[in-house]
PDB file of N, CA and C in Angstrom:
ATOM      1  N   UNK A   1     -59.480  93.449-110.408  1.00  0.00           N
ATOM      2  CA  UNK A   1     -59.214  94.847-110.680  1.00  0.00           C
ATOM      3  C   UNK A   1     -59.363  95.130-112.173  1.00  0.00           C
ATOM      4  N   UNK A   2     -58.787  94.207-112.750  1.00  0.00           N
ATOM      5  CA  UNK A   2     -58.921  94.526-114.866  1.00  0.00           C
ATOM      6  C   UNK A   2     -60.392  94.809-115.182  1.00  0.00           C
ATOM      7  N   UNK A   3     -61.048  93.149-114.535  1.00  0.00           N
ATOM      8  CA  UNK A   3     -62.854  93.483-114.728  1.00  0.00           C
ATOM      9  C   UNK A   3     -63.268  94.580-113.957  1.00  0.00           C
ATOM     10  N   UNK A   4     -63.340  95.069-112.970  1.00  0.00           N
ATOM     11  CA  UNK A   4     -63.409  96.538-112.350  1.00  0.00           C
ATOM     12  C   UNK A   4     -63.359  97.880-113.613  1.00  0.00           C
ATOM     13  N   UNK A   5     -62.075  97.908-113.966  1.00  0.00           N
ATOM     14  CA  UNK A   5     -61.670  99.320-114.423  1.00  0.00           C
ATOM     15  C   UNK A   5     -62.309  99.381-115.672  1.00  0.00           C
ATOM     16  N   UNK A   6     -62.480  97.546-116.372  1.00  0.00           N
ATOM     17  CA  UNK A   6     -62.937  97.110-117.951  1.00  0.00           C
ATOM     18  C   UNK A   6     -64.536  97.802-117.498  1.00  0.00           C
ATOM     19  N   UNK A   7     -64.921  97.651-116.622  1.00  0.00           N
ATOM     20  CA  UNK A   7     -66.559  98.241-116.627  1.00  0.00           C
ATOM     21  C   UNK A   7     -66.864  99.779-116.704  1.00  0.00           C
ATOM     22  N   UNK A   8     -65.743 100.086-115.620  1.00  0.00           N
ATOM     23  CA  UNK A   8     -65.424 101.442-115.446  1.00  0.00           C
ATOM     24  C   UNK A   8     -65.495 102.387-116.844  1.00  0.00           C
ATOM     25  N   UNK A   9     -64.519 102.102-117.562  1.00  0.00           N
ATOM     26  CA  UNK A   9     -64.152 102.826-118.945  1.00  0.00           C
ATOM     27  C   UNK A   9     -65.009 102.280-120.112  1.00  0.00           C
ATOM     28  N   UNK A  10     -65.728 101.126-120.144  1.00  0.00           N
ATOM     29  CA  UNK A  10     -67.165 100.837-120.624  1.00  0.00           C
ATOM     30  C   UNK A  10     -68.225 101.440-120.315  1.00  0.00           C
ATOM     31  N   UNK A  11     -68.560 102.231-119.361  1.00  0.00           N
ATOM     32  CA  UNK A  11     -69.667 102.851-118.830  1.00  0.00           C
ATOM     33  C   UNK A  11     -69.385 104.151-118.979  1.00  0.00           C
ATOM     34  N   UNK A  12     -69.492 104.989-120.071  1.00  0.00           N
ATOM     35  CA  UNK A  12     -69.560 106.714-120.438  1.00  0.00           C
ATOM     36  C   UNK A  12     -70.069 107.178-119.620  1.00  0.00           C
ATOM     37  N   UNK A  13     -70.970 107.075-119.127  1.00  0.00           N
ATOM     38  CA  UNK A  13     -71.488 108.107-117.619  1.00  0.00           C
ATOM     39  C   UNK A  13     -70.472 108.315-116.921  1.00  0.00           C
ATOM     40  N   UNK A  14     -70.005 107.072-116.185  1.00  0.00           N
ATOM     41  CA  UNK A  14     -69.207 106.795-115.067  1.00  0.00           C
ATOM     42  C   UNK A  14     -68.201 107.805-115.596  1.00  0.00           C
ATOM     43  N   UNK A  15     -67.193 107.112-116.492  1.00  0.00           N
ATOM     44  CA  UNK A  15     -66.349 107.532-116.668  1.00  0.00           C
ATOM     45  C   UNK A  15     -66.153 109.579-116.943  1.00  0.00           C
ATOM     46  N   UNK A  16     -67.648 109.802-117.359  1.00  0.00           N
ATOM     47  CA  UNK A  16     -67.102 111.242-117.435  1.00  0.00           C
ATOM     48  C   UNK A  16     -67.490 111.634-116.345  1.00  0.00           C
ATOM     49  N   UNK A  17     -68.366 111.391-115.121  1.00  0.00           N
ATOM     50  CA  UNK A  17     -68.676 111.903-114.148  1.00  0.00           C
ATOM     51  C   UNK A  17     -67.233 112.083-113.283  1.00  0.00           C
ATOM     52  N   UNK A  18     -66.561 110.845-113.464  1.00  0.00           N
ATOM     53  CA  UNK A  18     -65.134 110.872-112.679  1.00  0.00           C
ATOM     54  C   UNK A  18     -64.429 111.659-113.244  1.00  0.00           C
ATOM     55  N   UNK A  19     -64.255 112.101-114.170  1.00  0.00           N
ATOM     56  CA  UNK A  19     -63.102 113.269-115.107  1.00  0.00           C
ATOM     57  C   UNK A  19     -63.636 114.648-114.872  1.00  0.00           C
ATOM     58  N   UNK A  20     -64.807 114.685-114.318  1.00  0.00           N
ATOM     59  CA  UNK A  20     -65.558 115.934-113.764  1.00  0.00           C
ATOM     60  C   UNK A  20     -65.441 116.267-112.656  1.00  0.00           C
ATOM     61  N   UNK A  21     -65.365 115.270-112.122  1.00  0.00           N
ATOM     62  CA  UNK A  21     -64.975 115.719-110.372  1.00  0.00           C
ATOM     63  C   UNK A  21     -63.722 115.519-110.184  1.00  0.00           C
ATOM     64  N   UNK A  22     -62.690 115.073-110.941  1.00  0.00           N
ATOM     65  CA  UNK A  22     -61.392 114.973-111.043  1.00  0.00           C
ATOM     66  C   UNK A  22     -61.312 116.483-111.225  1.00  0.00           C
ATOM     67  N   UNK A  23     -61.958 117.099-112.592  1.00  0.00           N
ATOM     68  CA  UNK A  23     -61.362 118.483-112.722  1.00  0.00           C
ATOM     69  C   UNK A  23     -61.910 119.602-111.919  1.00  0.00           C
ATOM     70  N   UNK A  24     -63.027 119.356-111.415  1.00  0.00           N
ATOM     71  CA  UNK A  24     -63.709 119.930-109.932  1.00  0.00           C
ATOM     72  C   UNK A  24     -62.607 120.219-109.175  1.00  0.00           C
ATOM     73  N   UNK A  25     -62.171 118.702-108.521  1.00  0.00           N
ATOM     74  CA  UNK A  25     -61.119 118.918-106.896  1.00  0.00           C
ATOM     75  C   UNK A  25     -59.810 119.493-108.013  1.00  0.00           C
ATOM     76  N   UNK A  26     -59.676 119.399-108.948  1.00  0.00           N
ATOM     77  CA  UNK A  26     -57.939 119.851-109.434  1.00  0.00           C
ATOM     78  C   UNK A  26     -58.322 121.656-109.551  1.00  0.00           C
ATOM     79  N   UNK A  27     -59.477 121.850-109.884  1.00  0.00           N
ATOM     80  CA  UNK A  27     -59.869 123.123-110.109  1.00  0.00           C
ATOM     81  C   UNK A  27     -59.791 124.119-108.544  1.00  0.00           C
ATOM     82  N   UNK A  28     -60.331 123.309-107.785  1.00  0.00           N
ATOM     83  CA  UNK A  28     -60.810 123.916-106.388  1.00  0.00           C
ATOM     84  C   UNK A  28     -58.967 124.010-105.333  1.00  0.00           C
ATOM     85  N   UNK A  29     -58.182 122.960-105.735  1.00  0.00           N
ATOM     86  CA  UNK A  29     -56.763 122.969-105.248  1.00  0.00           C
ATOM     87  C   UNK A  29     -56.008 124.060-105.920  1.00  0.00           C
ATOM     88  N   UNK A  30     -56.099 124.647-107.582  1.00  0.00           N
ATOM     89  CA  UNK A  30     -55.258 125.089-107.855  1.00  0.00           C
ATOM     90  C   UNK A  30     -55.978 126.517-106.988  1.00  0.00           C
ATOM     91  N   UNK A  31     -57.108 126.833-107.446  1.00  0.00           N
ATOM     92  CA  UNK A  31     -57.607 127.935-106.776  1.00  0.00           C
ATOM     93  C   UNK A  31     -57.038 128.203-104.742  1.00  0.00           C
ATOM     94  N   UNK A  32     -56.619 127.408-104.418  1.00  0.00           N
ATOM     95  CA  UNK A  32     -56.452 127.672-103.205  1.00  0.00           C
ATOM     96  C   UNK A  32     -54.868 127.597-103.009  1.00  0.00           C
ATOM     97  N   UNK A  33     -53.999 126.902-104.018  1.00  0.00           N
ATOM     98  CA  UNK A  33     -52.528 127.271-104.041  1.00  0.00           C
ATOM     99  C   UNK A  33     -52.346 128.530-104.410  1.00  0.00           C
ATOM    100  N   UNK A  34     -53.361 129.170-105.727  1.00  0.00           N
ATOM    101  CA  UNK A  34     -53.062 130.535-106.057  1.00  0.00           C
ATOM    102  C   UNK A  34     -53.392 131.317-104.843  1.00  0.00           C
ATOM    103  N   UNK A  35     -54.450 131.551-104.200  1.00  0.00           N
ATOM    104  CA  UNK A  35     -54.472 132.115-103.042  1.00  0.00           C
ATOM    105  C   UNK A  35     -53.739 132.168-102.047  1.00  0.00           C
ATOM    106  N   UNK A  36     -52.889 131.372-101.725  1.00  0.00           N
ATOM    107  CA  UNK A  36     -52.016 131.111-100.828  1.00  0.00           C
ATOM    108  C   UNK A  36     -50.588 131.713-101.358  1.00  0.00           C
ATOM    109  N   UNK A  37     -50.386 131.847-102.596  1.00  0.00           N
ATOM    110  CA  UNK A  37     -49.397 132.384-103.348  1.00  0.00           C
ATOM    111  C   UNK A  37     -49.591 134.239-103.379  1.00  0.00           C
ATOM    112  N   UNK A  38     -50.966 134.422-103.410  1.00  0.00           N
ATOM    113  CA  UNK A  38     -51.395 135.856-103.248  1.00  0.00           C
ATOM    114  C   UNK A  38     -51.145 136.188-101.879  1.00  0.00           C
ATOM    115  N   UNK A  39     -51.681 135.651-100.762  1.00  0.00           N
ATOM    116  CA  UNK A  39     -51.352 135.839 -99.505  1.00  0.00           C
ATOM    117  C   UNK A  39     -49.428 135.526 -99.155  1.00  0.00           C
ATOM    118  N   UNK A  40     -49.060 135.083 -99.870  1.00  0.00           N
ATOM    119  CA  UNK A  40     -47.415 134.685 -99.791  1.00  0.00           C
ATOM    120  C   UNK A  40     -47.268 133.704 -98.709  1.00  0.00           C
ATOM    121  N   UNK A  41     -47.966 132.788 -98.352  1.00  0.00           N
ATOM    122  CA  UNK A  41     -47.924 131.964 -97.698  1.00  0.00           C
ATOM    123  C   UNK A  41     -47.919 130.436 -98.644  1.00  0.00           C
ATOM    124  N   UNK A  42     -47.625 130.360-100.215  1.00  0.00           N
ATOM    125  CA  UNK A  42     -46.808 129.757-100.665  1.00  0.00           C
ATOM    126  C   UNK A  42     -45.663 130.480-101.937  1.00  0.00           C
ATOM    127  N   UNK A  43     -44.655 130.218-102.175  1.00  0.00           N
ATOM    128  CA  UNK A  43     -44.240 130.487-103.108  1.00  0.00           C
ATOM    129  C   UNK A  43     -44.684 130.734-104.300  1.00  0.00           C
ATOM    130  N   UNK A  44     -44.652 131.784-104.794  1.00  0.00           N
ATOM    131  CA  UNK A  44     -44.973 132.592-106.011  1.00  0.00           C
ATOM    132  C   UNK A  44     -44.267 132.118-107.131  1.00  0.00           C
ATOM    133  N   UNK A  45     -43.302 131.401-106.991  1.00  0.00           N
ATOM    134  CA  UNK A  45     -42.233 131.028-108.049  1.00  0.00           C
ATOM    135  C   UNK A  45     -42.922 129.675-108.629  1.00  0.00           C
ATOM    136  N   UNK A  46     -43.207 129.183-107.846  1.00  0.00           N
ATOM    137  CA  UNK A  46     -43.872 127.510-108.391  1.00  0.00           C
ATOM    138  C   UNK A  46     -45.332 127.638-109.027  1.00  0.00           C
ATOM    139  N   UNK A  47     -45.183 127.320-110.253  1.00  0.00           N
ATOM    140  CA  UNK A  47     -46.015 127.630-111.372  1.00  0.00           C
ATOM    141  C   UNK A  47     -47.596 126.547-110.331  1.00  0.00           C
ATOM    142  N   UNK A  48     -48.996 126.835-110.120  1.00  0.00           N
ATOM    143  CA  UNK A  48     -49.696 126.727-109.256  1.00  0.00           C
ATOM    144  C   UNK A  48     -50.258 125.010-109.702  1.00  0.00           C
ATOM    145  N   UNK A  49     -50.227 124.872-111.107  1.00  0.00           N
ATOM    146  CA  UNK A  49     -50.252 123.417-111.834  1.00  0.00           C
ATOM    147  C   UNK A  49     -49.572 122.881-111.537  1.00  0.00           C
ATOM    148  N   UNK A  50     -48.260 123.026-110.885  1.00  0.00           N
ATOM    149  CA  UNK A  50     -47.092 122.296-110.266  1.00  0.00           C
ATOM    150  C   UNK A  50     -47.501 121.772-108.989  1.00  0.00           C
ATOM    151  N   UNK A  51     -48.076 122.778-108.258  1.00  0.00           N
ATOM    152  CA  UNK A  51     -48.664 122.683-106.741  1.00  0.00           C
ATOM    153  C   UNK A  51     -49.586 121.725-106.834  1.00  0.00           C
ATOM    154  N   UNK A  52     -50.489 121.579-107.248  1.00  0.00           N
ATOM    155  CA  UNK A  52     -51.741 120.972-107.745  1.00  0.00           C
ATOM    156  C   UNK A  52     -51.182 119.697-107.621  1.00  0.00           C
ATOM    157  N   UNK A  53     -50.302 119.401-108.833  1.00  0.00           N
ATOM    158  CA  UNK A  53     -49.867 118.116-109.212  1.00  0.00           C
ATOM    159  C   UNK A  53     -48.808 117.446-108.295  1.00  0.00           C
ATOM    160  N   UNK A  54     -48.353 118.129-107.059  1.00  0.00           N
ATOM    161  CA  UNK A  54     -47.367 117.485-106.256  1.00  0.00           C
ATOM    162  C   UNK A  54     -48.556 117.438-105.070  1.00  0.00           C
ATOM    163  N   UNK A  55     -49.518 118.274-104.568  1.00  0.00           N
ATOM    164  CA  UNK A  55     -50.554 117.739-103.672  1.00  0.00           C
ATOM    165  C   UNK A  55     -51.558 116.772-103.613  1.00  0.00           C
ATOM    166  N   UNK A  56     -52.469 116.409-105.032  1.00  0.00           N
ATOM    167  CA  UNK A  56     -52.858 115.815-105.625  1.00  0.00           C
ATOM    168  C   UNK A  56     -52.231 114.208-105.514  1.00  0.00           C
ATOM    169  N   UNK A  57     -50.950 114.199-106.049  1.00  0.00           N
ATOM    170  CA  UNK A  57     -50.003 112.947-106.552  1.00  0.00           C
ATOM    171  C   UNK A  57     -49.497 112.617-104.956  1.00  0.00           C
ATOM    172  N   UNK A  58     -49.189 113.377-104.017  1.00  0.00           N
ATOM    173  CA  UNK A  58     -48.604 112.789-102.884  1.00  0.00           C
ATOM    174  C   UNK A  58     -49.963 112.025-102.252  1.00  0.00           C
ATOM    175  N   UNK A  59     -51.297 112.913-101.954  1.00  0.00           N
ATOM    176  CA  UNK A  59     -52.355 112.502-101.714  1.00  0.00           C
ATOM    177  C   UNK A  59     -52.970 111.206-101.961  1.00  0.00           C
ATOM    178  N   UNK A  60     -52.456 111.387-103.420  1.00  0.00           N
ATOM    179  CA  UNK A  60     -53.536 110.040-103.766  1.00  0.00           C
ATOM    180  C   UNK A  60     -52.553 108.468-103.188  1.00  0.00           C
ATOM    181  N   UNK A  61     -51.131 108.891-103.275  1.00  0.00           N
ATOM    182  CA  UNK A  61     -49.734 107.913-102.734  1.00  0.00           C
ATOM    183  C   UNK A  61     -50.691 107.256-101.521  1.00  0.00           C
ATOM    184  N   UNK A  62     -50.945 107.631-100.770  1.00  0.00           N
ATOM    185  CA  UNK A  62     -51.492 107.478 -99.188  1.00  0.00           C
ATOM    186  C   UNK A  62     -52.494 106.798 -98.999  1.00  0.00           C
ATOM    187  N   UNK A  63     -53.713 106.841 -99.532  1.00  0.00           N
ATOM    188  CA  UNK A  63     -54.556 105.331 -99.002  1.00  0.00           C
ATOM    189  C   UNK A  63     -54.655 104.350-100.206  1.00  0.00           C
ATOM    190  N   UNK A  64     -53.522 104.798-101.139  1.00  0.00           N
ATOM    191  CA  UNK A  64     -53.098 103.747-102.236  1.00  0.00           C
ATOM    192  C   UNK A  64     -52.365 102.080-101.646  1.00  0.00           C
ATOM    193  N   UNK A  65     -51.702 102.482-100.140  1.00  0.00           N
ATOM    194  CA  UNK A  65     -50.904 101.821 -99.726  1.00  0.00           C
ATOM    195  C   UNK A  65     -49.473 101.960 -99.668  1.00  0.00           C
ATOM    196  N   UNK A  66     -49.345 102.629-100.818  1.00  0.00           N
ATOM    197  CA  UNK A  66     -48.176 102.783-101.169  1.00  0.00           C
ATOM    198  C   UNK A  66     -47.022 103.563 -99.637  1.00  0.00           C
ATOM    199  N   UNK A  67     -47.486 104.106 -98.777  1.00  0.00           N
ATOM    200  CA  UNK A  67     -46.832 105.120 -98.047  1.00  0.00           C
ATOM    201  C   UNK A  67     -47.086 104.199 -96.458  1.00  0.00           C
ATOM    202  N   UNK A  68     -47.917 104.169 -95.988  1.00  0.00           N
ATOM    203  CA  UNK A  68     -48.009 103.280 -94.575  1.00  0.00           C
ATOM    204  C   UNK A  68     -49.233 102.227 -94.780  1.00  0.00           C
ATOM    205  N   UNK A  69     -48.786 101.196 -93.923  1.00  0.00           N
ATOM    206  CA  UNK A  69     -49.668 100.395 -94.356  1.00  0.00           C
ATOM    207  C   UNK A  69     -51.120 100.366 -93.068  1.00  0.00           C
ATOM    208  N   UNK A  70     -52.316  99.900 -93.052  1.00  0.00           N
ATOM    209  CA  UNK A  70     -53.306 100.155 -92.914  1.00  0.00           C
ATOM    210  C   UNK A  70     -52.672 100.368 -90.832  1.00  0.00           C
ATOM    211  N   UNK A  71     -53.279 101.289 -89.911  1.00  0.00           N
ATOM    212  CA  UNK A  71     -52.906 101.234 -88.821  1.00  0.00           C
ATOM    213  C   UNK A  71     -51.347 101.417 -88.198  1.00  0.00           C
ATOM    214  N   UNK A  72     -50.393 101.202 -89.208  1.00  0.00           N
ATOM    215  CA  UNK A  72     -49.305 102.101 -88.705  1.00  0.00           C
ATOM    216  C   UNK A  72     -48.812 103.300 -88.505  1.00  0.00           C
ATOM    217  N   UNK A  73     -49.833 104.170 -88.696  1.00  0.00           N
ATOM    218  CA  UNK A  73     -49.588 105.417 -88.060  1.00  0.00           C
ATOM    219  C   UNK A  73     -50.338 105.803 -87.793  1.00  0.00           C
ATOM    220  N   UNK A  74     -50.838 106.746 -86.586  1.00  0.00           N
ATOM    221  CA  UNK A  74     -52.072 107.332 -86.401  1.00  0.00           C
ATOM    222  C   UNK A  74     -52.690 108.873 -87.342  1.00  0.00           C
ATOM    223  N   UNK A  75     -53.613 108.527 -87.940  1.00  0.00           N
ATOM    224  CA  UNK A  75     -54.356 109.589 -88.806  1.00  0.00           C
ATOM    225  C   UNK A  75     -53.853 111.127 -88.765  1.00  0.00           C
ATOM    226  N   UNK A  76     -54.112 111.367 -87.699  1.00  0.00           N
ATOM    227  CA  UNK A  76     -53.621 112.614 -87.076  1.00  0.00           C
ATOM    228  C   UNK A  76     -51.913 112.974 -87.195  1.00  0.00           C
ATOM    229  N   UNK A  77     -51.064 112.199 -87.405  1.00  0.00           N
ATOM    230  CA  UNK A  77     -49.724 111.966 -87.630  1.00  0.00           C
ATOM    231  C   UNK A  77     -49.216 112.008 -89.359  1.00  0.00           C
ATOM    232  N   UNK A  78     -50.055 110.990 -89.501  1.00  0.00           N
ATOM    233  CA  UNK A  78     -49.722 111.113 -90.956  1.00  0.00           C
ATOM    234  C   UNK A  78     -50.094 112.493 -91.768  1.00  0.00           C
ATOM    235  N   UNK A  79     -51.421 113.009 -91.635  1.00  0.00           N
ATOM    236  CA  UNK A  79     -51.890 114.451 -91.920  1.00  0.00           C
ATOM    237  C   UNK A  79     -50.623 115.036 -91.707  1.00  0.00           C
ATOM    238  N   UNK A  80     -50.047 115.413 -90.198  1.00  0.00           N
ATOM    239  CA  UNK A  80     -49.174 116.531 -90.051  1.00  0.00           C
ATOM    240  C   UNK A  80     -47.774 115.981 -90.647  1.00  0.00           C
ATOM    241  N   UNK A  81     -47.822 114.865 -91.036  1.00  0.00           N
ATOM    242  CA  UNK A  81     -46.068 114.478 -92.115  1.00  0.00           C
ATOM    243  C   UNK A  81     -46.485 114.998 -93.221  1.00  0.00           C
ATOM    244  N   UNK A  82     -47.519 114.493 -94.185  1.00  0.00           N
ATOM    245  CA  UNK A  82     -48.251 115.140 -95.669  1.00  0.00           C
ATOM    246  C   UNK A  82     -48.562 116.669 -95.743  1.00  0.00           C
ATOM    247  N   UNK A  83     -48.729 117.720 -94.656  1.00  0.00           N
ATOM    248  CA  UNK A  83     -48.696 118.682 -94.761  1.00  0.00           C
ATOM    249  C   UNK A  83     -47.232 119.155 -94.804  1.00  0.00           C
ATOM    250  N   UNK A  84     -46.570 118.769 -94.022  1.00  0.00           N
ATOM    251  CA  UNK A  84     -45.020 119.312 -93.672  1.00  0.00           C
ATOM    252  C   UNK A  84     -44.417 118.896 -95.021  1.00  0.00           C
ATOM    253  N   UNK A  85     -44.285 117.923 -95.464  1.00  0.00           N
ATOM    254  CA  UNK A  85     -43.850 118.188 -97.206  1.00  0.00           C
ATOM    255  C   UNK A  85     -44.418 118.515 -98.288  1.00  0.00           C
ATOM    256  N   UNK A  86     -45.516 118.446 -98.383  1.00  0.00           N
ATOM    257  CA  UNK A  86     -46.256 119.401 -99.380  1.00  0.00           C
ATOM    258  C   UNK A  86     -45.557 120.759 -99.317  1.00  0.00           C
ATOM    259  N   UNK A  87     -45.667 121.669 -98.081  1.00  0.00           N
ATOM    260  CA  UNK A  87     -45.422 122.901 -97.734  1.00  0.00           C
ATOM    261  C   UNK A  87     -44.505 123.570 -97.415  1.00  0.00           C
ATOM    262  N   UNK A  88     -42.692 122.269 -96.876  1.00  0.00           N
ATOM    263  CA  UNK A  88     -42.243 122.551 -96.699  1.00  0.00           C
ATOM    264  C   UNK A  88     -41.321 121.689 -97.596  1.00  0.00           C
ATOM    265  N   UNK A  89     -41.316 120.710 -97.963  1.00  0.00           N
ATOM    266  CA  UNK A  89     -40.489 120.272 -98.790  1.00  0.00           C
ATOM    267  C   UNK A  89     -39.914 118.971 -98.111  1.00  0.00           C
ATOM    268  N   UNK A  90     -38.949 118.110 -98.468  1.00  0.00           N
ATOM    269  CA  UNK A  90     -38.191 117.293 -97.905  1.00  0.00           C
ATOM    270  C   UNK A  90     -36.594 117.561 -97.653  1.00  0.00           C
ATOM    271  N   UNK A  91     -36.728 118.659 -97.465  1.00  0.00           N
ATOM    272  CA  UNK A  91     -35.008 119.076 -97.458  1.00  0.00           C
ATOM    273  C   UNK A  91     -35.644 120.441 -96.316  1.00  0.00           C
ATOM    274  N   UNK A  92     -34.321 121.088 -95.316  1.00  0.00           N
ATOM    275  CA  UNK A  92     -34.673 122.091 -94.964  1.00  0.00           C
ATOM    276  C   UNK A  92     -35.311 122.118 -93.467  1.00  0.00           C
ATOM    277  N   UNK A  93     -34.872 122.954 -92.718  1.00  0.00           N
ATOM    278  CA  UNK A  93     -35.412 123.335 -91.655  1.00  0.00           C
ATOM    279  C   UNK A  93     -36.986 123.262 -91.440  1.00  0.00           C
ATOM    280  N   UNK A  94     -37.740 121.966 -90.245  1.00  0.00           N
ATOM    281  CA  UNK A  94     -38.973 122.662 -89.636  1.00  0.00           C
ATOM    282  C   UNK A  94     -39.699 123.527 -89.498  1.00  0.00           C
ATOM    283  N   UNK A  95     -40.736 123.729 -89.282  1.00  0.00           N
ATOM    284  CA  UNK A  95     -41.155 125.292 -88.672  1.00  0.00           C
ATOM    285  C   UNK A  95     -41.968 124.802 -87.612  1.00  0.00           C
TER     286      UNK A  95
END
């Protein structure tokens, strides 16, 4: 993994192509939390860089390993747990 990332951040292309499409998908998420904040189908109160950075950060948690490990949950399951706290939080009534 060190020799991996050592090539990674040695190679200027690479590396800015990834900080480009990093700010691409962060660009294209905040744009669709604000929308969802216009439609009021998220909270208006939560600054939309906040949103970004708790969808983003839970997201990336997940085929990191960090959250289930490979085949313990079915795809379709895990989606509808990662949506339900993104959107609804971890505290609080279902919908």
């Amino acid at each position: 993994m060190t020799g991996l990332l050592r090539e990674f951040f040695a190679a200027p292309p690479a590396a800015s192509d990834a900080r480009e499409q990093s700010q691409d998908l962060h660009g294209l998420v905040e744009e669709l939390v604000r929308r969802g904040q216009a439609r009021g189908e998220i909270r208006r109160t939560i600054d939309p860089r906040l949103g970004v950075a708790v969808i983003l950060s839970t997201s990336a948690a997940i085929p990191a390993g960090n959250v289930w490990r490979p085949g313990e949950l079915a795809p379709e399951a895990a989606r509808a747990q990662f949506f339900e706290v993104v959107f609804h939080g971890l505290t609080g009534e279902t919908k």
